[in-house]
N, C-alpha and C. Protein backbone atom coordinates (compact mmCIF):
# COMPACT_ATOMS: atom_id res chain seq x y z
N UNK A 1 71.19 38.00 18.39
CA UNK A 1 70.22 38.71 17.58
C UNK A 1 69.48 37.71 16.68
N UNK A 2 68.16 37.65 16.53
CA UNK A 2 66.95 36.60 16.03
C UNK A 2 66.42 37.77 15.36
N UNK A 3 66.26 37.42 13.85
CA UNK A 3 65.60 37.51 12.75
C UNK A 3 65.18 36.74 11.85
N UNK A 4 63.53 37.42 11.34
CA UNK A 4 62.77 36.60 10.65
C UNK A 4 63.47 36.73 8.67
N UNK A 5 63.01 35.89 8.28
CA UNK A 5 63.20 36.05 6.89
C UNK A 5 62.45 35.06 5.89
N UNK A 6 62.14 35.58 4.93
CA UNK A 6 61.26 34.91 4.17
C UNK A 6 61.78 33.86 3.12
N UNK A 7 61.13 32.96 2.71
CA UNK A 7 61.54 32.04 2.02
C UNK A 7 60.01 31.38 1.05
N UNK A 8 60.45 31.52 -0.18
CA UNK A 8 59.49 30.97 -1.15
C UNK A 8 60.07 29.27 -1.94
N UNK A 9 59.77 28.18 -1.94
CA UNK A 9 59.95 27.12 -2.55
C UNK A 9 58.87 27.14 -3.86
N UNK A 10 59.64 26.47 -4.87
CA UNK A 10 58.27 26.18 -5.99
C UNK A 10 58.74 25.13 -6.52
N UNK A 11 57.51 24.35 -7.02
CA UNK A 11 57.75 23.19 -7.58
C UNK A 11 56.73 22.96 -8.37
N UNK A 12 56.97 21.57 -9.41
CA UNK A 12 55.77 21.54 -10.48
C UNK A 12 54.58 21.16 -10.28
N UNK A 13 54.90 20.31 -9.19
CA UNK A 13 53.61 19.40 -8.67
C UNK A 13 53.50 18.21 -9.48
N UNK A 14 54.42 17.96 -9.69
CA UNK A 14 54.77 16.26 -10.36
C UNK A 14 54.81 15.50 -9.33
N UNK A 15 54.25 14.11 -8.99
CA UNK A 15 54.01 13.20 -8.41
C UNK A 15 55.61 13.02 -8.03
N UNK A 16 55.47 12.14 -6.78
CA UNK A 16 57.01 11.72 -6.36
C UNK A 16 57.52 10.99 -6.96
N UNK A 17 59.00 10.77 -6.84
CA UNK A 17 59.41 9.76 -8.28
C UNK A 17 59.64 8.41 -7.57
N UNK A 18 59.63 8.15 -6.57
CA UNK A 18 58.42 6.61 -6.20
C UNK A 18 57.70 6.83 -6.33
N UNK A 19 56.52 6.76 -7.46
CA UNK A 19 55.16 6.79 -7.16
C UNK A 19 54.50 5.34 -6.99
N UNK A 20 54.21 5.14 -5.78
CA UNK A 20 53.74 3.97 -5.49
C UNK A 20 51.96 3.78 -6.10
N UNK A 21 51.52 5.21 -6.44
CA UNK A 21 49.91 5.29 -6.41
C UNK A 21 49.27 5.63 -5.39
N UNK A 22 49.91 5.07 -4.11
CA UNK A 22 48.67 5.50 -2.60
C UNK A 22 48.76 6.63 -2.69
N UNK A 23 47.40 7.22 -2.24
CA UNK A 23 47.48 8.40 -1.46
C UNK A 23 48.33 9.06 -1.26
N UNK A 24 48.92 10.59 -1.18
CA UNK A 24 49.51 10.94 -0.23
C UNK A 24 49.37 12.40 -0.15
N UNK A 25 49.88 13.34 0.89
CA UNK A 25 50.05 14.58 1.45
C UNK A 25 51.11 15.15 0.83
N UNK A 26 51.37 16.33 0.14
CA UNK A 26 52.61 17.04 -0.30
C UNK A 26 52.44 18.65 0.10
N UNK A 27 53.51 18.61 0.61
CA UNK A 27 54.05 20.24 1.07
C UNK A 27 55.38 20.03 1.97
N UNK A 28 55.13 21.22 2.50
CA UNK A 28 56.66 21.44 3.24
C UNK A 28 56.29 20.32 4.55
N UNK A 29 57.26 19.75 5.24
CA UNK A 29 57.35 18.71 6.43
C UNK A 29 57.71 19.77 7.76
N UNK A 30 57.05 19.55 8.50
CA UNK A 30 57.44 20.31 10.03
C UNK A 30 58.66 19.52 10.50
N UNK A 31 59.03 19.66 11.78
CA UNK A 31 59.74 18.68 12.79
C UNK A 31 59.09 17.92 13.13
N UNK A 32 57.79 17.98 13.50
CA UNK A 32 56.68 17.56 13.92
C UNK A 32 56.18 16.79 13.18
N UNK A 33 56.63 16.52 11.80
CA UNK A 33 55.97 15.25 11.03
C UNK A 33 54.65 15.51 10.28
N UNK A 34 54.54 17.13 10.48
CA UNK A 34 53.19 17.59 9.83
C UNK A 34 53.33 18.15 8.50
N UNK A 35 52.76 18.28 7.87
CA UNK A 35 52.53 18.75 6.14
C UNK A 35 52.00 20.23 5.81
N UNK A 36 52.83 20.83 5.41
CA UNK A 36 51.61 22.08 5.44
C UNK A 36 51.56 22.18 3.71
N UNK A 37 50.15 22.39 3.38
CA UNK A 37 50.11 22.39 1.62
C UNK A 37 50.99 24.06 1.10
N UNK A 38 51.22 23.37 0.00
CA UNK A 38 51.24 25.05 -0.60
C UNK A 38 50.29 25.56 -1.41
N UNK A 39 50.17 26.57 -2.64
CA UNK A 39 49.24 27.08 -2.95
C UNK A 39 49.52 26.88 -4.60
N UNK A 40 48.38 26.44 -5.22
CA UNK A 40 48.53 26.41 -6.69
C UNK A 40 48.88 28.04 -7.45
N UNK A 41 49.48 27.55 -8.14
CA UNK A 41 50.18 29.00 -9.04
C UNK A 41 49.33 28.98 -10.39
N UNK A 42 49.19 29.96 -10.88
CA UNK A 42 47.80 30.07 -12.18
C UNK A 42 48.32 29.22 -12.90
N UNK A 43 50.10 29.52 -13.27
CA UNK A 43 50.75 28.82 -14.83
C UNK A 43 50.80 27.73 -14.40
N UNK A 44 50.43 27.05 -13.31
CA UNK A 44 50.90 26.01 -12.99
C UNK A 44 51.76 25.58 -11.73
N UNK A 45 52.28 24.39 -11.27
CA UNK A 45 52.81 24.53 -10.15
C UNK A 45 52.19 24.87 -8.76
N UNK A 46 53.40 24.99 -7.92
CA UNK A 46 52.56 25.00 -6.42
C UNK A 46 53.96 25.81 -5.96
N UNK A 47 53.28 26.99 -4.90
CA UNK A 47 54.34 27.96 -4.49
C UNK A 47 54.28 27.87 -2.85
N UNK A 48 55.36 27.28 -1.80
CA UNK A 48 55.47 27.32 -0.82
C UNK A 48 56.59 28.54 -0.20
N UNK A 49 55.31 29.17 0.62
CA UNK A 49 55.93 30.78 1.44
C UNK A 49 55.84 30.04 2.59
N UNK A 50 57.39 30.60 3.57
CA UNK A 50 57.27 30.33 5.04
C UNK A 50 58.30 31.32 5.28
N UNK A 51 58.72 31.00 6.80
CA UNK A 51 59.81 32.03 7.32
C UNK A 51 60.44 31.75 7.94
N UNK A 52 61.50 31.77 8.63
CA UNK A 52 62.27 31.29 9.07
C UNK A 52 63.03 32.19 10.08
N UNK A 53 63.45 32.06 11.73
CA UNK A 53 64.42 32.75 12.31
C UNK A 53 65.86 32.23 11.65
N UNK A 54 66.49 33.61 12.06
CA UNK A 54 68.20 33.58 11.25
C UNK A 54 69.03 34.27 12.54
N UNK A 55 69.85 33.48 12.80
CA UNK A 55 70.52 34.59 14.22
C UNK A 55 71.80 33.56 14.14
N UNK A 56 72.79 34.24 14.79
CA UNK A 56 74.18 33.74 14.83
C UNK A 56 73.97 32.31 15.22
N UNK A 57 74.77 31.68 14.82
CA UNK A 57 75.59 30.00 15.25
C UNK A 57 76.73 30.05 15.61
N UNK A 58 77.21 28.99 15.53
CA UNK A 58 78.16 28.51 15.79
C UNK A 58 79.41 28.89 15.30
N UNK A 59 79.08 29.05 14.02
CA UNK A 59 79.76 29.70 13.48
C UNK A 59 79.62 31.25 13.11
N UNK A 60 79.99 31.96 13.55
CA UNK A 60 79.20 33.37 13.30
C UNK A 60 79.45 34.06 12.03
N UNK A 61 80.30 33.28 11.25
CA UNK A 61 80.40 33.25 9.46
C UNK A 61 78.92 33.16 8.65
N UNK A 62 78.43 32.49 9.31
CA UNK A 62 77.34 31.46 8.50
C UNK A 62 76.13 32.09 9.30
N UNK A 63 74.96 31.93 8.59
CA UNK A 63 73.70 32.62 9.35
C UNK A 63 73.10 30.83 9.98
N UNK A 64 72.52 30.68 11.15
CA UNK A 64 71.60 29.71 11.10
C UNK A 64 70.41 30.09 11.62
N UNK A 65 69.86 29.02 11.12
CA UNK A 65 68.32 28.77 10.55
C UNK A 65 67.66 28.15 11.46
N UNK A 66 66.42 28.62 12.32
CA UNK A 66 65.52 27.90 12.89
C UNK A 66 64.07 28.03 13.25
N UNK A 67 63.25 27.54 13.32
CA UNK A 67 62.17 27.49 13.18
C UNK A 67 61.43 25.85 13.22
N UNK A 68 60.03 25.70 12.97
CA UNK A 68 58.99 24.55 12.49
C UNK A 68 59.34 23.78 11.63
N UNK A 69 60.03 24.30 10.67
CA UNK A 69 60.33 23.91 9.35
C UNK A 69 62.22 23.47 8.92
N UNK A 70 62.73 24.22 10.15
CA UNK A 70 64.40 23.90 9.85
C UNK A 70 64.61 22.56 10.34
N UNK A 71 65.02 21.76 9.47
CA UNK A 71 65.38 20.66 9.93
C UNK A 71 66.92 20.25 9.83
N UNK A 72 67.70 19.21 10.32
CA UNK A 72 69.05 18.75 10.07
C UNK A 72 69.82 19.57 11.30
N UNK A 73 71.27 19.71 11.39
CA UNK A 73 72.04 19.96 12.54
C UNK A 73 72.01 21.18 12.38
N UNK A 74 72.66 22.23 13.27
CA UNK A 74 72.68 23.97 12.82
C UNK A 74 73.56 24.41 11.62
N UNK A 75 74.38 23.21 11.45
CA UNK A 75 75.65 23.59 10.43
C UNK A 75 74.91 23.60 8.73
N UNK A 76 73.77 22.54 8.47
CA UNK A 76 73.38 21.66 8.02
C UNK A 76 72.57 21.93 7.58
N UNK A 77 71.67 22.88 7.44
CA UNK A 77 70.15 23.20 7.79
C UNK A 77 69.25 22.98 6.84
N UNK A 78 68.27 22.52 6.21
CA UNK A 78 67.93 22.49 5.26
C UNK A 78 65.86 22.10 5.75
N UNK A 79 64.92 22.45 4.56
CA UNK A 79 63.38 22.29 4.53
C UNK A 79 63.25 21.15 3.87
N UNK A 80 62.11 20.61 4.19
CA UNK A 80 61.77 19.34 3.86
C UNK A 80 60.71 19.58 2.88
N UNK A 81 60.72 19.33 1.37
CA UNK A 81 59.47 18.66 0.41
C UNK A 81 58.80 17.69 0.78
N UNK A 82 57.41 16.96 1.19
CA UNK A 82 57.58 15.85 1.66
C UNK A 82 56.50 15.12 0.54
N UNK A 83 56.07 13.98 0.06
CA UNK A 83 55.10 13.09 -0.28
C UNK A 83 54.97 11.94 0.69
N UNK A 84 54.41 12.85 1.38
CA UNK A 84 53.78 11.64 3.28
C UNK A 84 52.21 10.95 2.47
N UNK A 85 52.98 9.31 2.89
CA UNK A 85 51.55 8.65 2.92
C UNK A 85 50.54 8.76 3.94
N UNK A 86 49.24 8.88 3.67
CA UNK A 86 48.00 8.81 4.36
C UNK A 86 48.23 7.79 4.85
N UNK A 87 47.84 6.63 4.19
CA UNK A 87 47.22 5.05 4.77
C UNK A 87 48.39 4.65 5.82
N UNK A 88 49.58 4.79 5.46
CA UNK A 88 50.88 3.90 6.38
C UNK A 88 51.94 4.98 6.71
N UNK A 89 52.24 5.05 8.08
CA UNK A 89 53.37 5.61 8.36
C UNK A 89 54.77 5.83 7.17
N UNK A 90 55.04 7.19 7.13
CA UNK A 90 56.37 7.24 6.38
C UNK A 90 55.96 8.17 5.10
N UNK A 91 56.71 8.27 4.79
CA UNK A 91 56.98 8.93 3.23
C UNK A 91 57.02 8.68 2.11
N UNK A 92 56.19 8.70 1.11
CA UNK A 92 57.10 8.35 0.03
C UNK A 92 58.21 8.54 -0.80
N UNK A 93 58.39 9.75 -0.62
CA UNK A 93 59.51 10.78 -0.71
C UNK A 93 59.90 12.05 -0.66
N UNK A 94 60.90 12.73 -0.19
CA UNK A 94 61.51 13.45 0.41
C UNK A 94 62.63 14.61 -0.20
N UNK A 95 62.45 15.67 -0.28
CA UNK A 95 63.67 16.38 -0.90
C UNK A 95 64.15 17.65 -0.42
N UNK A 96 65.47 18.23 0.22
CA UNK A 96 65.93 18.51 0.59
C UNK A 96 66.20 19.92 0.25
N UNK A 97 65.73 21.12 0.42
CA UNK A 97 66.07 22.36 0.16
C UNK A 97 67.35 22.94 1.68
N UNK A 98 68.19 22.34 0.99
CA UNK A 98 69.26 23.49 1.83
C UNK A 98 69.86 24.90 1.69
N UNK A 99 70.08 25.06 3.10
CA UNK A 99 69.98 26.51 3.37
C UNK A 99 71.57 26.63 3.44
N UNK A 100 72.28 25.97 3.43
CA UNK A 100 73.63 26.59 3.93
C UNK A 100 74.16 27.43 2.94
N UNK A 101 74.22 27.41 1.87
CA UNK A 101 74.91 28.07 0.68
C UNK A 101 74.10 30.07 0.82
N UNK A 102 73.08 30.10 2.11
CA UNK A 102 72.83 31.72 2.32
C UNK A 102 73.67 32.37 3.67
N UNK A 103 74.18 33.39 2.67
CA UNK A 103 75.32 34.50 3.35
C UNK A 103 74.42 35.01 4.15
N UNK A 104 75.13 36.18 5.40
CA UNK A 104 75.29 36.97 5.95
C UNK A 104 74.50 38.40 5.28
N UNK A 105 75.26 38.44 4.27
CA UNK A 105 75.21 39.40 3.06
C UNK A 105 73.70 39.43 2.28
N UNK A 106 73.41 38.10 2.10
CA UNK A 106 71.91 38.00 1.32
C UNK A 106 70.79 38.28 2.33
N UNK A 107 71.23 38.04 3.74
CA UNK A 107 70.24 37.68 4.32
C UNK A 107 69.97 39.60 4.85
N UNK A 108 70.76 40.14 5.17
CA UNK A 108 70.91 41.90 5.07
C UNK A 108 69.90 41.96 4.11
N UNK A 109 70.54 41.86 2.60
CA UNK A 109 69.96 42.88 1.39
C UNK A 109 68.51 41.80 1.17
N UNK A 110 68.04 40.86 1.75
CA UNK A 110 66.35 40.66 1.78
C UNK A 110 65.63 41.22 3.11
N UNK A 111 66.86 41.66 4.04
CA UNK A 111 65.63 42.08 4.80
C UNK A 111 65.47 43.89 4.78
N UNK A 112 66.60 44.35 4.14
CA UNK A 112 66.83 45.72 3.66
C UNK A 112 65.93 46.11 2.68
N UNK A 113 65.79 45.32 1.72
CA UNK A 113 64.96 45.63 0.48
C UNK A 113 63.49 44.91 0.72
N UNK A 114 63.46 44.17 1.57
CA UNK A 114 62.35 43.29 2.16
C UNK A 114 61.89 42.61 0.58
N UNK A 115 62.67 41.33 0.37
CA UNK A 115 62.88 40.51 -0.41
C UNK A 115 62.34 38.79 -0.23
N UNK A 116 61.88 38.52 -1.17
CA UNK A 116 62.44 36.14 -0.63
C UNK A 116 63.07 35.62 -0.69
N UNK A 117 64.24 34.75 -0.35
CA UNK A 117 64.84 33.69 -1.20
C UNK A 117 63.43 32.76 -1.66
N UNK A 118 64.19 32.80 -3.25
CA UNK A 118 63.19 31.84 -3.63
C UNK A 118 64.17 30.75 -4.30
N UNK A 119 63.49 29.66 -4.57
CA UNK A 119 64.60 28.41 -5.45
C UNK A 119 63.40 27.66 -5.84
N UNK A 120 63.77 26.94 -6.79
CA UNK A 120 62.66 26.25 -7.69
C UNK A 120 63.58 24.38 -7.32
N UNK A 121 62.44 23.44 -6.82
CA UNK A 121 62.74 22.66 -6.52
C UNK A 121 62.02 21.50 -8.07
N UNK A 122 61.94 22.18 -8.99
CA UNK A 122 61.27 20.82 -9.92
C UNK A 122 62.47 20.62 -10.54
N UNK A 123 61.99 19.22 -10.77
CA UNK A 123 63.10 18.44 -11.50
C UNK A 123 63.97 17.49 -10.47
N UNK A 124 64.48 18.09 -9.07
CA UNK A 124 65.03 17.57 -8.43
C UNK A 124 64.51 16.27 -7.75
N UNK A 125 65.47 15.31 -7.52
CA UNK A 125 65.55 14.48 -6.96
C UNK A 125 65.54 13.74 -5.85
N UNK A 126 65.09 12.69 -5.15
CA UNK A 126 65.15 12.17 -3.71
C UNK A 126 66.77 12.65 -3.41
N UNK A 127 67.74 12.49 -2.52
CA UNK A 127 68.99 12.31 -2.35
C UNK A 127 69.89 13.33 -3.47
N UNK A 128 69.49 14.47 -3.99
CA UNK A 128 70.26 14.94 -4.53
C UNK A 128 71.05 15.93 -4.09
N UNK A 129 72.49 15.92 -3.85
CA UNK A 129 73.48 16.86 -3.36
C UNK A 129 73.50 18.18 -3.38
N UNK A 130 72.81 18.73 -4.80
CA UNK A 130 73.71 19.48 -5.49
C UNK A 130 73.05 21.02 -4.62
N UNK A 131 73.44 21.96 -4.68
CA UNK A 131 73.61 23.25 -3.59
C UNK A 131 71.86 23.91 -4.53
N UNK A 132 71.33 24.42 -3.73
CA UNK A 132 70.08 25.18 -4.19
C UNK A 132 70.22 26.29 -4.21
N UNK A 133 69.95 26.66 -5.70
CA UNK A 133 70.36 28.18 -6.00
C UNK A 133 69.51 29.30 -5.98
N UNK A 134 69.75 29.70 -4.11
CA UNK A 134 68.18 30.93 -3.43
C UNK A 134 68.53 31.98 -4.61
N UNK A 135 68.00 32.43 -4.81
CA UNK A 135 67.68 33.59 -5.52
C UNK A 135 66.85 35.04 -5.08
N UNK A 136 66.99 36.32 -4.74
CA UNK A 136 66.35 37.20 -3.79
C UNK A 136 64.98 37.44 -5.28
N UNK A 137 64.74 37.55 -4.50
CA UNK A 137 62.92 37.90 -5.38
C UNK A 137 61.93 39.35 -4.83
């Protein structure tokens, strides 16, 4: 069974914390290495909506995640922030919204109540561990 579900990211729109100065592209990262922008928010900020299929894995505990936008192993799953340079191949930097920490349970009562996970990615860091706290909206 394959289901869609929604997902909102937000962030401040603070420059990457390499900021080298070049150029660059910011939004969510495809598989594909592509950028899609998000949309300025009045107070400020930038609000990225996408969606995502959710259907059993491997584990049939755990929901996984796939789509354009799921990246990492099925166990693993997580969206890409990206600050892609224009001029030269690569990134400047990269940050990690993972998905594993969403139940079974959440993923029901957003599509029951027809809800988002949303999580606020400012402040965070290149390489930071720590679990992203979706929130139904």
């Amino acid at each position: 069974m394959a289901d869609q579900v929604r997902f909102r990211l937000l962030h401040d729109n603070a420059p990457p914390v390499h900021d080298t100065g070049e150029p660059y592209l910011f939004g969510l990262q495809t598989t594909k290495q592509e950028i899609i922008p998000g949309q300025e928010l009045a107070g400020g900020g930038m609000a990225f909506d996408f969606e995502l299929t959710v259907k059993s894995g491997r584990d049939p505990e755990q929901p996984a995640f796939y789509g354009p936008l799921a990246s990492g192993p099925v166990g693993d799953r997580f969206v890409y922030l990206a600050w892609k340079a224009t001029e030269r191949p690569g990134y400047i930097n990269r940050l990690k919204a993972r998905l594993q920490a969403i139940t079974w349970d959440q993923v029901r009562d957003a599509q029951l109540l027809n809800k988002v996970f949303e999580a606020s990615m400012a402040g965070r860091m290149p390489h930071d561990t720590q679990p992203i706290p979706w929130r139904l909206v």
